[in-house]
PDB file of N, CA and C in Angstrom:
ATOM      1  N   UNK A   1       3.770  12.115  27.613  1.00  0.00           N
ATOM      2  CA  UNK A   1       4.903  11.513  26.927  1.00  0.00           C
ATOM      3  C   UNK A   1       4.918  10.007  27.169  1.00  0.00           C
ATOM      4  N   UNK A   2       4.936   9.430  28.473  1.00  0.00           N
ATOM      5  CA  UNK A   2       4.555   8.127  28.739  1.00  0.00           C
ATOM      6  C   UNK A   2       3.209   7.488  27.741  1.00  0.00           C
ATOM      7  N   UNK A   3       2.444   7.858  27.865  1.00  0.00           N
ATOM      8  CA  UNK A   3       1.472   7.583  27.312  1.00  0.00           C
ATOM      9  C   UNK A   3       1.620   7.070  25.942  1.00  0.00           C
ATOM     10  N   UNK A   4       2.184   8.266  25.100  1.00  0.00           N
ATOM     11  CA  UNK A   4       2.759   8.351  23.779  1.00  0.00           C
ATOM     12  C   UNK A   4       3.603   7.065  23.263  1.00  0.00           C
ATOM     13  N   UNK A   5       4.653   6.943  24.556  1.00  0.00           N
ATOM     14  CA  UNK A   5       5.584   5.913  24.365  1.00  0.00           C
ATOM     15  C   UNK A   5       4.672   4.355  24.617  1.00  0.00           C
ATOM     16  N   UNK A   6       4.212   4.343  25.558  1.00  0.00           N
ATOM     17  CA  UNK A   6       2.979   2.853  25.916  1.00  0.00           C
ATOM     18  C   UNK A   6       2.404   2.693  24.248  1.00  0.00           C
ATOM     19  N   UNK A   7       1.733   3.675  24.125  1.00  0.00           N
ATOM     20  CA  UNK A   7       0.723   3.151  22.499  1.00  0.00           C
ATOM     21  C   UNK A   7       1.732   2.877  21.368  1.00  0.00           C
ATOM     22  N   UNK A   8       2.933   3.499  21.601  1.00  0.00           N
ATOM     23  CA  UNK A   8       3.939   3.335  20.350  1.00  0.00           C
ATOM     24  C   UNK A   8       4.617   1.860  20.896  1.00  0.00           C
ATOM     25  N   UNK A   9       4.734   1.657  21.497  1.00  0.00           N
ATOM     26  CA  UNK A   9       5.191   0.223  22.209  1.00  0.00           C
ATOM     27  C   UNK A   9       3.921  -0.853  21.349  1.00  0.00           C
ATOM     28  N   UNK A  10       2.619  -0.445  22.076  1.00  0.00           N
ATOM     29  CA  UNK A  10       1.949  -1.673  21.710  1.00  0.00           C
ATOM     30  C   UNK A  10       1.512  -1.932  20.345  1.00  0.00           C
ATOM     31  N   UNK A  11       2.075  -0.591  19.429  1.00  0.00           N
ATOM     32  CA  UNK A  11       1.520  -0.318  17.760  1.00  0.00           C
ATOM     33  C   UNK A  11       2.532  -1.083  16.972  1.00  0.00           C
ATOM     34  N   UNK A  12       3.578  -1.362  17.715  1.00  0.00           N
ATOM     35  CA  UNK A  12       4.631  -1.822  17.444  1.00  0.00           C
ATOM     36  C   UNK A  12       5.217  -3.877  17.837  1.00  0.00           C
ATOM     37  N   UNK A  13       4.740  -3.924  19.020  1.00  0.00           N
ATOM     38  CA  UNK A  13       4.201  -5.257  19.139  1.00  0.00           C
ATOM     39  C   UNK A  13       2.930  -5.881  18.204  1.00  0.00           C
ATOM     40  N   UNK A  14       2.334  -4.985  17.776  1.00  0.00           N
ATOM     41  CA  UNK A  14       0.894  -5.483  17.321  1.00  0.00           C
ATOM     42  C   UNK A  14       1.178  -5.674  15.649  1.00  0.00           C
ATOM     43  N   UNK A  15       1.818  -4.902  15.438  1.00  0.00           N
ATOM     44  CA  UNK A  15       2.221  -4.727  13.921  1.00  0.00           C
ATOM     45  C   UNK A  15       3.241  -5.989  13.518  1.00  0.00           C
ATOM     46  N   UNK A  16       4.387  -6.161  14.639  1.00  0.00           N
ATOM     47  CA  UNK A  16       5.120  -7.006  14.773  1.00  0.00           C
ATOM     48  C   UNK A  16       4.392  -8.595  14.643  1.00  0.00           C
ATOM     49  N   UNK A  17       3.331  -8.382  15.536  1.00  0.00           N
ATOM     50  CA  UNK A  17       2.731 -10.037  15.757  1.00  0.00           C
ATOM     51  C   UNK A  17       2.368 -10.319  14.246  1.00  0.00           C
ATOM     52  N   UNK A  18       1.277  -9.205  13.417  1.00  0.00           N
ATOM     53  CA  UNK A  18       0.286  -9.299  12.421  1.00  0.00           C
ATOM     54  C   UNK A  18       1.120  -9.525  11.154  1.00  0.00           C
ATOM     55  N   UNK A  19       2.682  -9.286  11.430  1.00  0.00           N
ATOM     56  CA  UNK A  19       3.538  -9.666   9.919  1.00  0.00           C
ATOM     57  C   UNK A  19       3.902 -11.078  10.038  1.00  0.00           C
ATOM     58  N   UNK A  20       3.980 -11.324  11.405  1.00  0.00           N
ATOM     59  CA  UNK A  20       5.147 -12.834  11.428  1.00  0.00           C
ATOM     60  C   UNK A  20       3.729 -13.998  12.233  1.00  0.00           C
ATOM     61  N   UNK A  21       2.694 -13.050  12.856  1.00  0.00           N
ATOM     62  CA  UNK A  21       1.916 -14.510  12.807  1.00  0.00           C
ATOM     63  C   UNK A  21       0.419 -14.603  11.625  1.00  0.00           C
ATOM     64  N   UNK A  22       0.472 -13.641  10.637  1.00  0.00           N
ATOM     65  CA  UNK A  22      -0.579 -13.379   9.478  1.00  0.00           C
ATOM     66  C   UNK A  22       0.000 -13.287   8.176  1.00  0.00           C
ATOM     67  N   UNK A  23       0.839 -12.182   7.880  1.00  0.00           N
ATOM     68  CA  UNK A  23       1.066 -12.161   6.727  1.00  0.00           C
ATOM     69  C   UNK A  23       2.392 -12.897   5.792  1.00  0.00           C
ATOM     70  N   UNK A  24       2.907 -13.276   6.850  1.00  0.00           N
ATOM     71  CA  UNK A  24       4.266 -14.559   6.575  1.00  0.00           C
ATOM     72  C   UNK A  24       3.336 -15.776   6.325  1.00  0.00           C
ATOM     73  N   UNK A  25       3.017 -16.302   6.995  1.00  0.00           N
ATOM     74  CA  UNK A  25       2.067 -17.291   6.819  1.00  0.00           C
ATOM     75  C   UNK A  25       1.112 -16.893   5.710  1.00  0.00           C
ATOM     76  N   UNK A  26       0.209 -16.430   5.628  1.00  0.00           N
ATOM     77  CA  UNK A  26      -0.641 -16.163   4.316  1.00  0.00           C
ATOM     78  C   UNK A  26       0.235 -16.321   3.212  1.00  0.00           C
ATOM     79  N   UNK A  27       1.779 -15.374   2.970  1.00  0.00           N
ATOM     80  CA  UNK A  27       2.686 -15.889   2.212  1.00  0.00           C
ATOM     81  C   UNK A  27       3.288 -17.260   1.401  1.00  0.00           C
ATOM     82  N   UNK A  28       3.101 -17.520   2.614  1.00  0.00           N
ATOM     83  CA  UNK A  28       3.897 -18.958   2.844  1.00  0.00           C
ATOM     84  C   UNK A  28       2.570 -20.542   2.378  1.00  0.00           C
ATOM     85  N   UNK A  29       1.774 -19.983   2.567  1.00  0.00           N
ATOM     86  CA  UNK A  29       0.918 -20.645   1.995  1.00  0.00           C
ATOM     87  C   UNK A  29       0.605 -20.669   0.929  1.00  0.00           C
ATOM     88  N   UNK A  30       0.440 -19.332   0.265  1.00  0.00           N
ATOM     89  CA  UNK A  30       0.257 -18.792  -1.414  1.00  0.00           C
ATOM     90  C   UNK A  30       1.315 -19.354  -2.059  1.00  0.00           C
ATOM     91  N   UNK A  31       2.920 -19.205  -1.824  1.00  0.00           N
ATOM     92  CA  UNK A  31       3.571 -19.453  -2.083  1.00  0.00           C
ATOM     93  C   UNK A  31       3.392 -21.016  -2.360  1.00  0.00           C
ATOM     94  N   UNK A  32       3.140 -21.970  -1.793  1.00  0.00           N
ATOM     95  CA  UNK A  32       3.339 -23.224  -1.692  1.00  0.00           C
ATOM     96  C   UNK A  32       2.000 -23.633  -2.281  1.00  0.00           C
ATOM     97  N   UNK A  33       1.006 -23.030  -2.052  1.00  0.00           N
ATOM     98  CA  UNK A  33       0.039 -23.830  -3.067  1.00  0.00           C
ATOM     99  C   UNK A  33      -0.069 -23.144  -4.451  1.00  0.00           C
ATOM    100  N   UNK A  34       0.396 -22.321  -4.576  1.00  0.00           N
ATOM    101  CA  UNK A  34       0.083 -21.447  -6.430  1.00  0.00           C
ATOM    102  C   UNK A  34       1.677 -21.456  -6.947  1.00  0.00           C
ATOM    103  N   UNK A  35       1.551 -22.357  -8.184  1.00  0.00           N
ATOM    104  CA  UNK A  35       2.854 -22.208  -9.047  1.00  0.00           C
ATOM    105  C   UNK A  35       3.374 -20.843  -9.130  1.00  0.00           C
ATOM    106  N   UNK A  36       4.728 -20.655  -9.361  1.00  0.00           N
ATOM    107  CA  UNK A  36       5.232 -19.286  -9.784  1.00  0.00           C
ATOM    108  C   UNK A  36       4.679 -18.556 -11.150  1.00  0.00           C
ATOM    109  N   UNK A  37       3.847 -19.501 -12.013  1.00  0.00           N
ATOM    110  CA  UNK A  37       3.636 -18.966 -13.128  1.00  0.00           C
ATOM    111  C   UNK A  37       2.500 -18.674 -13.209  1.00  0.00           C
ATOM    112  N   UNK A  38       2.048 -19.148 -12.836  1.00  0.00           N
ATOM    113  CA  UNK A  38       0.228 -19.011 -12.077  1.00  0.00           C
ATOM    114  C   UNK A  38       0.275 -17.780 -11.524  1.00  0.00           C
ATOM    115  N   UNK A  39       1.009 -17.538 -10.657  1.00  0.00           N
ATOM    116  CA  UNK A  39       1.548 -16.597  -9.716  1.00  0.00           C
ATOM    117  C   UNK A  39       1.514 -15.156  -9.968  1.00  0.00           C
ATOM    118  N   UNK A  40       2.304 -15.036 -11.593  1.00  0.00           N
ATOM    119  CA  UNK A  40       2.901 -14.378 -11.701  1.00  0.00           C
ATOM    120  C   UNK A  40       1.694 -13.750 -13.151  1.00  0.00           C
ATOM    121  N   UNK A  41       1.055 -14.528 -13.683  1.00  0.00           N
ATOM    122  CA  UNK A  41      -0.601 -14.641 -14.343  1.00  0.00           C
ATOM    123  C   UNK A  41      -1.161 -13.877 -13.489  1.00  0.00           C
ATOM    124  N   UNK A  42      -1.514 -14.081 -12.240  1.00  0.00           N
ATOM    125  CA  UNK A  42      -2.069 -13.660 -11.616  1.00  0.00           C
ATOM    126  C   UNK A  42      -1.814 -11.844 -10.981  1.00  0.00           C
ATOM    127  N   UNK A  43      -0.846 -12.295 -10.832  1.00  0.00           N
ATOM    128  CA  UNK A  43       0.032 -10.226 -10.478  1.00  0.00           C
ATOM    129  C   UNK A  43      -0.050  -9.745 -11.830  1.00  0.00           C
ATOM    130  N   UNK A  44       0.239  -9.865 -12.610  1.00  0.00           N
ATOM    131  CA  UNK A  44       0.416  -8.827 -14.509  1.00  0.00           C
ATOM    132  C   UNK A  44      -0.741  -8.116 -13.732  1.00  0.00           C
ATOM    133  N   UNK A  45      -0.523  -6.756 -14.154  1.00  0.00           N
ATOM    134  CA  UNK A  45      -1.485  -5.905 -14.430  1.00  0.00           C
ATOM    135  C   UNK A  45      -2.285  -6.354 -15.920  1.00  0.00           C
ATOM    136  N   UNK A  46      -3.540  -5.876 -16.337  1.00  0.00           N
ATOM    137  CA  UNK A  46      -4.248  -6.422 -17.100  1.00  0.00           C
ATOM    138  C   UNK A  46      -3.694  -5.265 -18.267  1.00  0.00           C
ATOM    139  N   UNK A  47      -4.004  -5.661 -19.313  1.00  0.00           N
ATOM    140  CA  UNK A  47      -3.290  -5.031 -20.318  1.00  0.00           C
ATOM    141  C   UNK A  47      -4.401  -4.068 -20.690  1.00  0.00           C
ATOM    142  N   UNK A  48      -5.417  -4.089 -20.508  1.00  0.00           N
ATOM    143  CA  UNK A  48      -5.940  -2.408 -20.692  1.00  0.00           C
ATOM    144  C   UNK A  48      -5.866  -1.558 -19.637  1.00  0.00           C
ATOM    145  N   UNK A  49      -5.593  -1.986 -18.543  1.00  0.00           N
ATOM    146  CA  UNK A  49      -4.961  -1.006 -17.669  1.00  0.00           C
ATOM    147  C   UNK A  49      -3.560  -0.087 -17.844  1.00  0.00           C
ATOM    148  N   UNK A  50      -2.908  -1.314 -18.451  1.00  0.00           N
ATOM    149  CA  UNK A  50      -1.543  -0.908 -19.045  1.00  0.00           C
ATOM    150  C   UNK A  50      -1.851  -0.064 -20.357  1.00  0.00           C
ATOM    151  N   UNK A  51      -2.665   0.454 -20.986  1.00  0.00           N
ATOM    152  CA  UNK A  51      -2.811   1.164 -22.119  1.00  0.00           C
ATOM    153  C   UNK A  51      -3.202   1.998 -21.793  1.00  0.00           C
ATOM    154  N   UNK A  52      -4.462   2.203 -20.606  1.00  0.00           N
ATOM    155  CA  UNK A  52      -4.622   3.566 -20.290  1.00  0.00           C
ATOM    156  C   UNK A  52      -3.966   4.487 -19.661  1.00  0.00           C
ATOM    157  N   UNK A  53      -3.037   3.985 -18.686  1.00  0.00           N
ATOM    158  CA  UNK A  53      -1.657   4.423 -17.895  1.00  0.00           C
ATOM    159  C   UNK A  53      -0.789   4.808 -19.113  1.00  0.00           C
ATOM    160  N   UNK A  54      -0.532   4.434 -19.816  1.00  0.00           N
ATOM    161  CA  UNK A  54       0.302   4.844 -20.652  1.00  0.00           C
ATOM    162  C   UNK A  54      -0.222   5.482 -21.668  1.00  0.00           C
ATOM    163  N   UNK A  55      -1.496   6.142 -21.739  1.00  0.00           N
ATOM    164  CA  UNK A  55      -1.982   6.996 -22.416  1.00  0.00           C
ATOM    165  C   UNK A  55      -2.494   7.810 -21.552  1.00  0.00           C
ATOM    166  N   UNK A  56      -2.236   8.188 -20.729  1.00  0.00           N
ATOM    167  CA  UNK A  56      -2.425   8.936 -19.564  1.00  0.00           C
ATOM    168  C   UNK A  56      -0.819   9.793 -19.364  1.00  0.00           C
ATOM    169  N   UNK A  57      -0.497   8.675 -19.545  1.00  0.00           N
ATOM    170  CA  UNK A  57       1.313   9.457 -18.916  1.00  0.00           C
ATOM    171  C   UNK A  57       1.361  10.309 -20.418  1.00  0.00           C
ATOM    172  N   UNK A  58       1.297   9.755 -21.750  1.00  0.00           N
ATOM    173  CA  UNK A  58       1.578  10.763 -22.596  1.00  0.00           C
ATOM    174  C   UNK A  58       0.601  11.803 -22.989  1.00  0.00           C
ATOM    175  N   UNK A  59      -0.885  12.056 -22.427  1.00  0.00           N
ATOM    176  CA  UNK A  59      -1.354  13.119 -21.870  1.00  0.00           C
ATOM    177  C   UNK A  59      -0.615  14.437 -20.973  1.00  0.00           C
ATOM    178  N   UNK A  60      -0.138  13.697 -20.110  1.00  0.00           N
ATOM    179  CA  UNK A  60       0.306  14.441 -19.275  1.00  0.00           C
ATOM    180  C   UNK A  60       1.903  15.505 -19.769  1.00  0.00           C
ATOM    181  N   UNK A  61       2.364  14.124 -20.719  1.00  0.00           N
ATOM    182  CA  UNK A  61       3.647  14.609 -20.983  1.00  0.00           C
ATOM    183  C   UNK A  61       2.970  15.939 -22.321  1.00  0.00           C
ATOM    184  N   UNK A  62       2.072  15.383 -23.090  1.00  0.00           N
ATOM    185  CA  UNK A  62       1.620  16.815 -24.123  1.00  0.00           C
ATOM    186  C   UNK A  62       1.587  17.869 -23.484  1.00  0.00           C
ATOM    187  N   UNK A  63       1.004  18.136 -22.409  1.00  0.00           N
ATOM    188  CA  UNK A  63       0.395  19.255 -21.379  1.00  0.00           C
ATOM    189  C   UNK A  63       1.493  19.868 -20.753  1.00  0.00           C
ATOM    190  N   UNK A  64       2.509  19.212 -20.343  1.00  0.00           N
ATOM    191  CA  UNK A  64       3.662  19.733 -20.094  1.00  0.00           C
ATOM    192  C   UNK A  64       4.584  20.346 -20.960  1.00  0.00           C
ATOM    193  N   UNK A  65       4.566  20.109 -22.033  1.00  0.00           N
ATOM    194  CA  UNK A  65       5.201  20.560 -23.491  1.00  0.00           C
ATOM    195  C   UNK A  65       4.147  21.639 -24.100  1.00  0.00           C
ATOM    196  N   UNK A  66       3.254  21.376 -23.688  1.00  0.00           N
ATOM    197  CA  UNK A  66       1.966  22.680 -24.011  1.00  0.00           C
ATOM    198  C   UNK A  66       2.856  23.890 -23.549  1.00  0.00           C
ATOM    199  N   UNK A  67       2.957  23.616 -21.852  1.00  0.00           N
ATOM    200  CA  UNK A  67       2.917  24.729 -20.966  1.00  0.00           C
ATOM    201  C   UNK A  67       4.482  25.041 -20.999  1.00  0.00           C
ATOM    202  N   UNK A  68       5.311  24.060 -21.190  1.00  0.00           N
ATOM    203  CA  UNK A  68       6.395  24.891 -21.127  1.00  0.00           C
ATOM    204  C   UNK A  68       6.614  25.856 -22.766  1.00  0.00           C
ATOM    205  N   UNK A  69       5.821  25.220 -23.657  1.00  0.00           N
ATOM    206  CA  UNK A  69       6.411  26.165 -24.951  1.00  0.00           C
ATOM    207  C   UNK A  69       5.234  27.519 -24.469  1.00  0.00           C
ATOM    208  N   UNK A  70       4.257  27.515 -23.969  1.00  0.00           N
ATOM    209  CA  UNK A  70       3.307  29.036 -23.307  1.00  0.00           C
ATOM    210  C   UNK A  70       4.393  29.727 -22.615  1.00  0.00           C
ATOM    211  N   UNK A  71       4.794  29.142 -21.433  1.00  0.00           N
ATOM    212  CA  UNK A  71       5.974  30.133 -20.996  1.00  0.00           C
ATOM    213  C   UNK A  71       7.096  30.340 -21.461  1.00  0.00           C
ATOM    214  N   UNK A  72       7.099  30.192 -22.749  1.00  0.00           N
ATOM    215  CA  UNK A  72       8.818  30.352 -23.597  1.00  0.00           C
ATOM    216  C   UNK A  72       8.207  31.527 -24.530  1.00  0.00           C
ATOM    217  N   UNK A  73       7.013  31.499 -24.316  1.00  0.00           N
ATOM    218  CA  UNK A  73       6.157  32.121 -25.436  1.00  0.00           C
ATOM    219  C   UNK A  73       5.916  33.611 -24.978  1.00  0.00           C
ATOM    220  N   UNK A  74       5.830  33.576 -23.773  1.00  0.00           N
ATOM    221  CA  UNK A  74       5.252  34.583 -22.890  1.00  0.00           C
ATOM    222  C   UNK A  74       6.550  36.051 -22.798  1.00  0.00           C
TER     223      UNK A  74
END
Protein backbone atom coordinates (compact mmCIF):
# COMPACT_ATOMS: atom_id res chain seq x y z
CA UNK A 1 0.00 0.00 0.00
CA UNK A 2 2.92 2.38 0.81
CA UNK A 3 4.47 1.64 -2.16
CA UNK A 4 1.29 2.27 -4.21
CA UNK A 5 0.94 5.61 -2.46
CA UNK A 6 5.06 6.67 -3.10
CA UNK A 7 4.54 5.98 -7.11
CA UNK A 8 1.12 7.79 -7.01
CA UNK A 9 2.86 10.70 -5.22
CA UNK A 10 5.70 10.85 -7.72
CA UNK A 11 3.14 10.24 -10.99
CA UNK A 12 1.63 13.09 -9.69
CA UNK A 13 4.57 15.49 -9.03
CA UNK A 14 5.90 14.44 -12.41
CA UNK A 15 2.76 15.08 -14.32
CA UNK A 16 2.43 18.27 -12.30
CA UNK A 17 6.08 19.52 -13.26
CA UNK A 18 5.52 18.35 -17.26
CA UNK A 19 2.15 20.71 -17.50
CA UNK A 20 3.49 23.90 -15.80
CA UNK A 21 7.24 23.52 -16.73
CA UNK A 22 6.52 21.98 -20.70
CA UNK A 23 3.30 22.26 -21.84
CA UNK A 24 2.27 25.88 -20.48
CA UNK A 25 5.24 27.11 -21.90
CA UNK A 26 5.11 25.32 -25.31
CA UNK A 27 1.59 27.09 -25.10
CA UNK A 28 2.66 30.18 -24.32
CA UNK A 29 5.04 30.35 -26.93
CA UNK A 30 2.68 29.10 -29.82
CA UNK A 31 0.42 31.38 -28.58
CA UNK A 32 2.68 34.42 -28.91
CA UNK A 33 4.43 33.61 -31.98
CA UNK A 34 1.36 32.24 -34.36
CA UNK A 35 -1.55 34.73 -35.03
CA UNK A 36 -5.01 33.51 -33.88
CA UNK A 37 -5.94 33.11 -37.46
CA UNK A 38 -3.05 31.31 -38.54
CA UNK A 39 -3.85 29.43 -35.54
CA UNK A 40 -6.95 28.56 -36.09
CA UNK A 41 -5.93 27.60 -40.25
CA UNK A 42 -3.94 25.53 -38.73
CA UNK A 43 -6.43 23.39 -36.15
CA UNK A 44 -9.61 23.15 -39.02
CA UNK A 45 -9.75 19.72 -39.63
CA UNK A 46 -9.11 19.34 -43.44
CA UNK A 47 -12.22 19.23 -45.32
CA UNK A 48 -11.96 15.78 -46.76
CA UNK A 49 -11.65 14.48 -43.56
CA UNK A 50 -14.75 16.30 -42.73
CA UNK A 51 -16.62 14.51 -45.67
CA UNK A 52 -15.61 11.23 -44.87
CA UNK A 53 -16.70 11.47 -41.13
CA UNK A 54 -19.74 12.58 -42.21
CA UNK A 55 -20.26 9.97 -44.64
CA UNK A 56 -19.36 7.56 -42.31
CA UNK A 57 -21.77 8.79 -39.59
CA UNK A 58 -24.62 8.50 -42.26
CA UNK A 59 -23.44 4.94 -43.00
CA UNK A 60 -23.78 4.11 -39.77
CA UNK A 61 -27.04 5.90 -39.25
CA UNK A 62 -28.51 3.64 -42.65
CA UNK A 63 -27.40 0.44 -40.77
CA UNK A 64 -29.12 1.36 -37.82
CA UNK A 65 -32.43 2.04 -39.59
CA UNK A 66 -31.61 -1.23 -41.56
CA UNK A 67 -31.60 -3.11 -38.26
CA UNK A 68 -34.10 -1.54 -36.40
CA UNK A 69 -36.85 -1.89 -39.33
CA UNK A 70 -35.30 -6.16 -39.36
CA UNK A 71 -36.37 -6.25 -35.82
CA UNK A 72 -39.81 -4.57 -36.29
CA UNK A 73 -39.92 -7.02 -39.05
CA UNK A 74 -39.15 -10.04 -37.16
Amino acid sequence: VVQKRIIDNIAQTCYYHFITQCALKIDQFLSASIPSSQLLQYMCEPRRQTNLRNKLICSIQAYEQALQLGLAHM
